[in-house]
Structure formats: C-alpha cells, structure tokens
N, C-alpha and C. Protein backbone atom coordinates (compact mmCIF):
# COMPACT_ATOMS: atom_id res chain seq x y z
N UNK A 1 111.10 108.63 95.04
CA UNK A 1 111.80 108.79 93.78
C UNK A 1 112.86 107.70 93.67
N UNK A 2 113.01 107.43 92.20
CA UNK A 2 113.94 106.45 92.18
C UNK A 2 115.25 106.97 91.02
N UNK A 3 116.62 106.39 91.06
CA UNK A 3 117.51 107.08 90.40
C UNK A 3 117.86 105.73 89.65
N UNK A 4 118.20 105.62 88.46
CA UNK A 4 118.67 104.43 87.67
C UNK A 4 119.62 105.29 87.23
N UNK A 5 120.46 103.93 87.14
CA UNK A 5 121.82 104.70 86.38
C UNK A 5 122.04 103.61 84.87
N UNK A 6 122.84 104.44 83.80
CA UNK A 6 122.67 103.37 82.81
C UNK A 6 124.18 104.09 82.21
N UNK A 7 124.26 102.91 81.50
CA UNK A 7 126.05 103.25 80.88
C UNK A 7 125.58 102.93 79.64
N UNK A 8 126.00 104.17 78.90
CA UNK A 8 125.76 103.67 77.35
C UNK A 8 127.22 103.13 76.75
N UNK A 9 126.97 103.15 75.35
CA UNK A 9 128.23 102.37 75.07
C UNK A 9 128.63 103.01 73.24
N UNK A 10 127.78 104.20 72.94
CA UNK A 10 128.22 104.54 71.83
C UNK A 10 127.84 106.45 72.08
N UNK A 11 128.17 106.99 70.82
CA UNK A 11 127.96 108.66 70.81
C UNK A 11 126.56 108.99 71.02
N UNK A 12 125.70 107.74 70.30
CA UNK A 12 124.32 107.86 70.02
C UNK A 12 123.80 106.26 70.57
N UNK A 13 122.94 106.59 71.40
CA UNK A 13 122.99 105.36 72.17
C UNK A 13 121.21 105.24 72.40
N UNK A 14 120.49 104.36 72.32
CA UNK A 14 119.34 104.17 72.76
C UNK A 14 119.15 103.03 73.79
N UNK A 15 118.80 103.27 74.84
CA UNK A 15 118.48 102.25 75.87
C UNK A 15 116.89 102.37 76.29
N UNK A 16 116.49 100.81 76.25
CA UNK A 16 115.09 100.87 76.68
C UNK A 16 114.54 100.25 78.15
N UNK A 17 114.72 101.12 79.10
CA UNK A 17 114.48 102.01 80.54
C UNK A 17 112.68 101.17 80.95
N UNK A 18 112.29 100.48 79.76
CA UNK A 18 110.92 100.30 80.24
C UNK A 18 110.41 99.54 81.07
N UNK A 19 111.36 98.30 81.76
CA UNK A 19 110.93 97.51 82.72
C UNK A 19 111.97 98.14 83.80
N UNK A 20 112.64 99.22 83.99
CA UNK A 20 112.98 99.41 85.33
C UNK A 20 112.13 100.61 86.02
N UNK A 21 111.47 101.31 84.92
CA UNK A 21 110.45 101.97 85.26
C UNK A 21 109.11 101.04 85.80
N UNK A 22 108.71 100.24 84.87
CA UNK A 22 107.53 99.26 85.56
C UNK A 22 107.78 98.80 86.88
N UNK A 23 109.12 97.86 86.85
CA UNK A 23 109.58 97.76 88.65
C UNK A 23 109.28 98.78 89.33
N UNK A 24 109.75 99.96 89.09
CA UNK A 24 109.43 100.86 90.29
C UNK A 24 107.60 101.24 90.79
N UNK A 25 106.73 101.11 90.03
CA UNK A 25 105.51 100.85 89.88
C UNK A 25 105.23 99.76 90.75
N UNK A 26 105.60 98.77 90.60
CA UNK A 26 105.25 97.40 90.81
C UNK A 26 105.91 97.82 92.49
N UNK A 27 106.93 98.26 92.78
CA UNK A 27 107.69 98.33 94.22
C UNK A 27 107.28 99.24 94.96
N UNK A 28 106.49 100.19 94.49
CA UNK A 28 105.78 101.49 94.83
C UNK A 28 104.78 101.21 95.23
N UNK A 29 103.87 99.83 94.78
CA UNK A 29 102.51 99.49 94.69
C UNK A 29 101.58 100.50 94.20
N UNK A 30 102.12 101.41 93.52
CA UNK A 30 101.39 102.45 92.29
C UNK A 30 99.99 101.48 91.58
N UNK A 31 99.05 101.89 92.04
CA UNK A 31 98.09 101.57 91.43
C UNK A 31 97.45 102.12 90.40
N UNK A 32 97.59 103.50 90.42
CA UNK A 32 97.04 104.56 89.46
C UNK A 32 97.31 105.59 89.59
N UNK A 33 97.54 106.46 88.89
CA UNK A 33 98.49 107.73 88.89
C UNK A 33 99.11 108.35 87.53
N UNK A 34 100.26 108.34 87.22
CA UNK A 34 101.41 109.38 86.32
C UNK A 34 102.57 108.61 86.98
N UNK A 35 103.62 108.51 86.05
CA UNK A 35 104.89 108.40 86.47
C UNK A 35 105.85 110.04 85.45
N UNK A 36 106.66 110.19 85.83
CA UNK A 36 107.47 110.68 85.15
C UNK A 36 108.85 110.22 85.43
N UNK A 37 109.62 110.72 84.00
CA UNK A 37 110.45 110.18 83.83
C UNK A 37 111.57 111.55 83.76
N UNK A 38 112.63 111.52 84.13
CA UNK A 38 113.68 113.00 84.16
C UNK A 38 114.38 112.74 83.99
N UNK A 39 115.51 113.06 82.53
CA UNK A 39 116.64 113.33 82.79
C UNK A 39 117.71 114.51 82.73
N UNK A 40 118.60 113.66 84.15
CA UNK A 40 119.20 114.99 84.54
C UNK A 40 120.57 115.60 83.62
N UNK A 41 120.44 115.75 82.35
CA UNK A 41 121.33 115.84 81.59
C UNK A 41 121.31 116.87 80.14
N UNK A 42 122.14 117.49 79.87
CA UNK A 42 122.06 118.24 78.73
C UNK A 42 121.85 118.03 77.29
N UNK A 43 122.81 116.70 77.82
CA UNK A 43 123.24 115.95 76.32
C UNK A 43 122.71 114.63 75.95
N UNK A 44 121.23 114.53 76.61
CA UNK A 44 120.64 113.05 76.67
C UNK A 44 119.14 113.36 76.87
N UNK A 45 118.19 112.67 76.37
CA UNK A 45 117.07 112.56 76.54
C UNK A 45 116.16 111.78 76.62
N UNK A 46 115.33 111.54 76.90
CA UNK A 46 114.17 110.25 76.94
C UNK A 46 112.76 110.02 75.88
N UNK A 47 112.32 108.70 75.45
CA UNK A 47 111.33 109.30 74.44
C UNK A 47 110.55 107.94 74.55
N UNK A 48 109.29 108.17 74.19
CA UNK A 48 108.57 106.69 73.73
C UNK A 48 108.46 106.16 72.38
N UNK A 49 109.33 105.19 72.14
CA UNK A 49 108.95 104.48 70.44
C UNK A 49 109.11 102.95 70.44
N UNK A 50 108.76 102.79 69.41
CA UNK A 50 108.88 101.01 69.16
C UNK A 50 110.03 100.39 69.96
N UNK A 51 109.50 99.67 70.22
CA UNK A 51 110.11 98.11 70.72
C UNK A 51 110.75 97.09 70.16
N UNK A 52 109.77 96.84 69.17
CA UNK A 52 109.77 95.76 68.34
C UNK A 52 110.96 95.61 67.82
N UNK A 53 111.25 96.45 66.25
CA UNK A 53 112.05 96.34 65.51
C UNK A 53 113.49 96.79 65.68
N UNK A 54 114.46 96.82 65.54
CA UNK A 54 116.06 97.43 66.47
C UNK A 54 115.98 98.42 65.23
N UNK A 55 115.20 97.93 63.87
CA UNK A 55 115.93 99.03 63.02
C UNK A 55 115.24 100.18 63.09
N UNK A 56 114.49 100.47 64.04
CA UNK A 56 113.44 101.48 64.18
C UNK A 56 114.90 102.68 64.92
N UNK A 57 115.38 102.25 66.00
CA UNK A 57 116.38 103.26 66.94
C UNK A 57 117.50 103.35 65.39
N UNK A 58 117.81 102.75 64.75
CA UNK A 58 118.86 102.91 63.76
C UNK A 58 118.67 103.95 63.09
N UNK A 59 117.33 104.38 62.49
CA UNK A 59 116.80 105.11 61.49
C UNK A 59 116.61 105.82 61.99
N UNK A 60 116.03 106.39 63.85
CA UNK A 60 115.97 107.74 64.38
C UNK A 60 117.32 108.06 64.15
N UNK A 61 118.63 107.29 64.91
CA UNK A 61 119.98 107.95 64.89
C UNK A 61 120.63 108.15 63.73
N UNK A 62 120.02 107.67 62.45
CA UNK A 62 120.66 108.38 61.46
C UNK A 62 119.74 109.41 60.62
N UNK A 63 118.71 109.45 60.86
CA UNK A 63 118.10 110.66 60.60
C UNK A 63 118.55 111.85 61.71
N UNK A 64 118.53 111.56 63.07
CA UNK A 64 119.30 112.72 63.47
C UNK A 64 120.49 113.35 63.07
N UNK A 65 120.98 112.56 62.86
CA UNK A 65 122.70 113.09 62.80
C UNK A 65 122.53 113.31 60.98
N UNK A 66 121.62 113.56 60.62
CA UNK A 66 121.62 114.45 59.42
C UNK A 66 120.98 115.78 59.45
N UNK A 67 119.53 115.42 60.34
CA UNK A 67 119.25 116.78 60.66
C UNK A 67 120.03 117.82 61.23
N UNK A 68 120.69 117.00 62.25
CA UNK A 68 121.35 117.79 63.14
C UNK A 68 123.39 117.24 63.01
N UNK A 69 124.08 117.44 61.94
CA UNK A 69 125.13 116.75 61.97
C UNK A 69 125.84 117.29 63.16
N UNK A 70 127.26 116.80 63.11
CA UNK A 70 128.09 116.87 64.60
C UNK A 70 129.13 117.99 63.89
N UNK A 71 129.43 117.90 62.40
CA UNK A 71 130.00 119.13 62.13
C UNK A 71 129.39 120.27 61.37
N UNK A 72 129.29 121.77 62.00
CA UNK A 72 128.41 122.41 61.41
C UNK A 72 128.80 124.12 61.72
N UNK A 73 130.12 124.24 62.24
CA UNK A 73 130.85 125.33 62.79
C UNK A 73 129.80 125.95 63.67
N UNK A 74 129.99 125.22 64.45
CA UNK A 74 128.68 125.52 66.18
C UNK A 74 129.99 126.14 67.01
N UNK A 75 129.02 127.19 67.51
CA UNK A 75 130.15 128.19 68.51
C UNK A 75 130.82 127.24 69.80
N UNK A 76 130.43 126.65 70.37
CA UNK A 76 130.28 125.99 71.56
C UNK A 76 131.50 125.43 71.87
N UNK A 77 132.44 125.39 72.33
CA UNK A 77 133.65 124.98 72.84
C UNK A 77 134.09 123.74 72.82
N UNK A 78 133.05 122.89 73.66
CA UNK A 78 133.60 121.66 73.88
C UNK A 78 133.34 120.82 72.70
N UNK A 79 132.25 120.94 71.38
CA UNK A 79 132.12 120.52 70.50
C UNK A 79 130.59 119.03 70.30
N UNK A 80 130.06 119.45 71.49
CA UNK A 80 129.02 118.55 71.29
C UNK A 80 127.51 119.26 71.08
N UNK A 81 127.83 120.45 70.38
CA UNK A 81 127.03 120.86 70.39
C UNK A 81 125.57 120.20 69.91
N UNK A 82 125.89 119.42 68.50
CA UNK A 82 124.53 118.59 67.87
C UNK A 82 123.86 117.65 68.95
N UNK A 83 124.74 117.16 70.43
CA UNK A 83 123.90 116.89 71.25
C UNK A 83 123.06 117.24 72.25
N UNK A 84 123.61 118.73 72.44
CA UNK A 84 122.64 119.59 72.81
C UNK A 84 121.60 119.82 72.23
N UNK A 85 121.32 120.13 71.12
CA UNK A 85 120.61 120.67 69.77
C UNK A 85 119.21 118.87 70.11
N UNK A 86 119.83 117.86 70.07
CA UNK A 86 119.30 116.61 69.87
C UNK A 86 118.03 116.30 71.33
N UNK A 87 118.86 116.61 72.37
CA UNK A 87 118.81 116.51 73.42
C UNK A 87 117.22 117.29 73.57
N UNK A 88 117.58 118.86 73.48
CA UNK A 88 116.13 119.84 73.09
C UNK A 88 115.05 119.63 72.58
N UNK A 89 115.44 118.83 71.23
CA UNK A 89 114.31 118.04 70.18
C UNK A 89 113.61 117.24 70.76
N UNK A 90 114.18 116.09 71.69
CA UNK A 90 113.37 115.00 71.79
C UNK A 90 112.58 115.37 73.58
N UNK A 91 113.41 116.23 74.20
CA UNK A 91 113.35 116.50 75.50
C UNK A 91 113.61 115.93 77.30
N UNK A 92 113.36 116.33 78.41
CA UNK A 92 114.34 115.40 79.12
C UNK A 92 113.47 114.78 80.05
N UNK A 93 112.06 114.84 79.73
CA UNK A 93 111.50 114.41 80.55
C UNK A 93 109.71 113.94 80.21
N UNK A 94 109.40 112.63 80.75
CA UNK A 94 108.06 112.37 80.26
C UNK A 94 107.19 112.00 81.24
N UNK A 95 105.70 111.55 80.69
CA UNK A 95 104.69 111.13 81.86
C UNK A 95 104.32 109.81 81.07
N UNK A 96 104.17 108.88 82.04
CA UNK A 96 103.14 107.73 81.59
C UNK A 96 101.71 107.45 82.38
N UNK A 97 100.67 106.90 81.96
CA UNK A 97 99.30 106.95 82.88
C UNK A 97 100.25 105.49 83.42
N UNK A 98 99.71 105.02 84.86
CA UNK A 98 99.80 103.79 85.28
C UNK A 98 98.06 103.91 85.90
N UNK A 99 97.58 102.41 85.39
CA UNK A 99 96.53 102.03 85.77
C UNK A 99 96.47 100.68 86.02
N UNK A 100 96.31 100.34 86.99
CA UNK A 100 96.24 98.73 87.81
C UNK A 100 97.13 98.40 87.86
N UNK A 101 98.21 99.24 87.91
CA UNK A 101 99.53 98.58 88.67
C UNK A 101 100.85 98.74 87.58
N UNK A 102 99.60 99.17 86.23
CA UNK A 102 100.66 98.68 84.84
C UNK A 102 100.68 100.11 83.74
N UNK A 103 102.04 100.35 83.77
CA UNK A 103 102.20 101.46 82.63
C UNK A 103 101.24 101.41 81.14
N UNK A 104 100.30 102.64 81.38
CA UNK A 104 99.86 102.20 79.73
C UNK A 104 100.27 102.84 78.66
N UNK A 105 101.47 101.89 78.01
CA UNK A 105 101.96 101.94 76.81
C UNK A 105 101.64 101.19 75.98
N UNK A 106 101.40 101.61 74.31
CA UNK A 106 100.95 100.85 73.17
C UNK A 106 101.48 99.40 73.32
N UNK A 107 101.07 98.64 72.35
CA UNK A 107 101.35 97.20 71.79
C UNK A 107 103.19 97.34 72.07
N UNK A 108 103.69 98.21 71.17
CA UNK A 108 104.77 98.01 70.40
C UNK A 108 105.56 99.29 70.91
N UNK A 109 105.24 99.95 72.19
CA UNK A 109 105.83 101.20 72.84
C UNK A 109 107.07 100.51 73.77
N UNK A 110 107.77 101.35 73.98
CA UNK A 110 108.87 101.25 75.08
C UNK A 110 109.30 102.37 75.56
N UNK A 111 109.86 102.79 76.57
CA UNK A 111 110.87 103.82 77.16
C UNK A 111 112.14 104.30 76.57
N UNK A 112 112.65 104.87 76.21
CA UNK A 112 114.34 104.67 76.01
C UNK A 112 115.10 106.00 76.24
N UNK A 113 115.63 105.50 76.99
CA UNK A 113 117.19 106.71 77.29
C UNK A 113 117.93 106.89 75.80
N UNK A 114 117.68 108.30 75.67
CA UNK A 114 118.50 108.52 74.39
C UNK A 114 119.85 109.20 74.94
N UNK A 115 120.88 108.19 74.53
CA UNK A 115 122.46 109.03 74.60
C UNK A 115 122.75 109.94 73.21
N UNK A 116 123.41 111.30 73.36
CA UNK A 116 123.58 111.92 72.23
C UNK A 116 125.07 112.24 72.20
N UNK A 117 125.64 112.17 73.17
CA UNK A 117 126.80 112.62 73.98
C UNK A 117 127.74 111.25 74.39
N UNK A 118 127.85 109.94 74.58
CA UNK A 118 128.59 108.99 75.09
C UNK A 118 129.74 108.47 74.05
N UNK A 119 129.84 107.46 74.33
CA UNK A 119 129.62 106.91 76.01
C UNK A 119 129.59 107.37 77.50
N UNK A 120 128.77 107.10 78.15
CA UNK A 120 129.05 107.79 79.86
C UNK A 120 128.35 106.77 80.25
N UNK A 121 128.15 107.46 81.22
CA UNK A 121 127.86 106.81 82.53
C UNK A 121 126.51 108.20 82.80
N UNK A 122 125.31 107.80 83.08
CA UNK A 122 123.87 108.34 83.05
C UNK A 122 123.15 108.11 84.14
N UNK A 123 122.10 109.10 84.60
CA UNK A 123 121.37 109.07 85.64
C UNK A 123 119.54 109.60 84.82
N UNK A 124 118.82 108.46 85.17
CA UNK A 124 117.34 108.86 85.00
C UNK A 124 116.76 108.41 86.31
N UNK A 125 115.84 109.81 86.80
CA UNK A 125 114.91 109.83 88.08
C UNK A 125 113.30 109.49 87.22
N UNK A 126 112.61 108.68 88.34
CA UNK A 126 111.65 108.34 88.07
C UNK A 126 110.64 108.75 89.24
N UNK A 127 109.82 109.22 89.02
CA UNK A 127 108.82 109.08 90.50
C UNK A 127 107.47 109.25 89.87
C-alpha cells in the first residue's frame, strides 16, 4: 500500500492524483490487476473526470455548492456540513483495471482528489 499526501489550497479543491497512482503501478511492477483508491476522510472524496478542460472541475464545484450550498441551517456543529453531504455523493473510494503495466482510463479521464472541506493537508491510500 501506498499513502500520498496532498495539500489543497481552497474550500473546494480538485487535485488530479493520476500519475502518482500510475507510479505506484509502474513501482509495484503491477502488471494486471485493480488498483483502488481510499480516502481516509469525511470531508473529501475521489472521482474520475476530464482532464482536459480546467473548466470542467469549475462547473462540478459550482454546481455542487448549489446543490448542496454551505448555508442551509444543517444541525451539525462544526458547520461543514455541505462537505459531508458532498463527500457521500461523489464517495471515498475507487477501482481502476491496470493492464500491461498501465491504468485503463479514457482518452480524456483522470483521478482527482476532491477537497470539500480545505484547505488541509490530505491523505489518499492506494494499493
């Protein structure tokens, strides 16, 4: 198993996790198999989408934070609740096929650590 750590840098943060996952493949000498991806967190989750375009992560995080706004008289104390709520939606953990050494993701796929909760400081396990 491997632990990456990643520091986001906003409330809503997307980081794309997809070549430190391939390294670990590549360092594993994973030829064929499943990877999964975990994170160990309430308020954060992981997902597969475009690559390509930046305005693609723009338009998830502001469609979330309408579905799910940050004010909404949520019981919850500490007040992050819509990142809990966010966190659930997208979920904390995934699989990829690896075949010949190489994650198979689309043309235009990537990995990404979704922050719902930051800035922090983050932990995703891979094995």
């Amino acid at each position: 198993m491997k632990t990456i750590t990643i520091s986001t840098k906003a409330r809503t943060d997307f980081i794309n996790i997809t070549s430190e996952v391939q390294n670990y493949v590549r360092d594993e000498q994973i030829i064929t198999g499943v990877i999964t991806i975990f994170i160990p967190h309430t308020t954060a989750a992981v997902t597969i989408n475009e690559n390509a375009d930046p305005d693609v992560l723009r338009d998830m995080s502001d469609t979330l934070d309408k579905m799910v706004p940050w004010q909404n008289n949520y019981a919850h104390y500490e007040g992050n609740s819509a990142a809990h709520v966010k966190s659930s939606m997208y979920g904390v953990s995934l699989q990829v096929i690896v075949e010949n050494g190489i994650l198979q993701l689309g043309t235009w796929q990537g990995i990404y650590f979704c922050e719902f909760d930051g800035p922090r400081n983050r932990k995703a396990f891979i094995k």
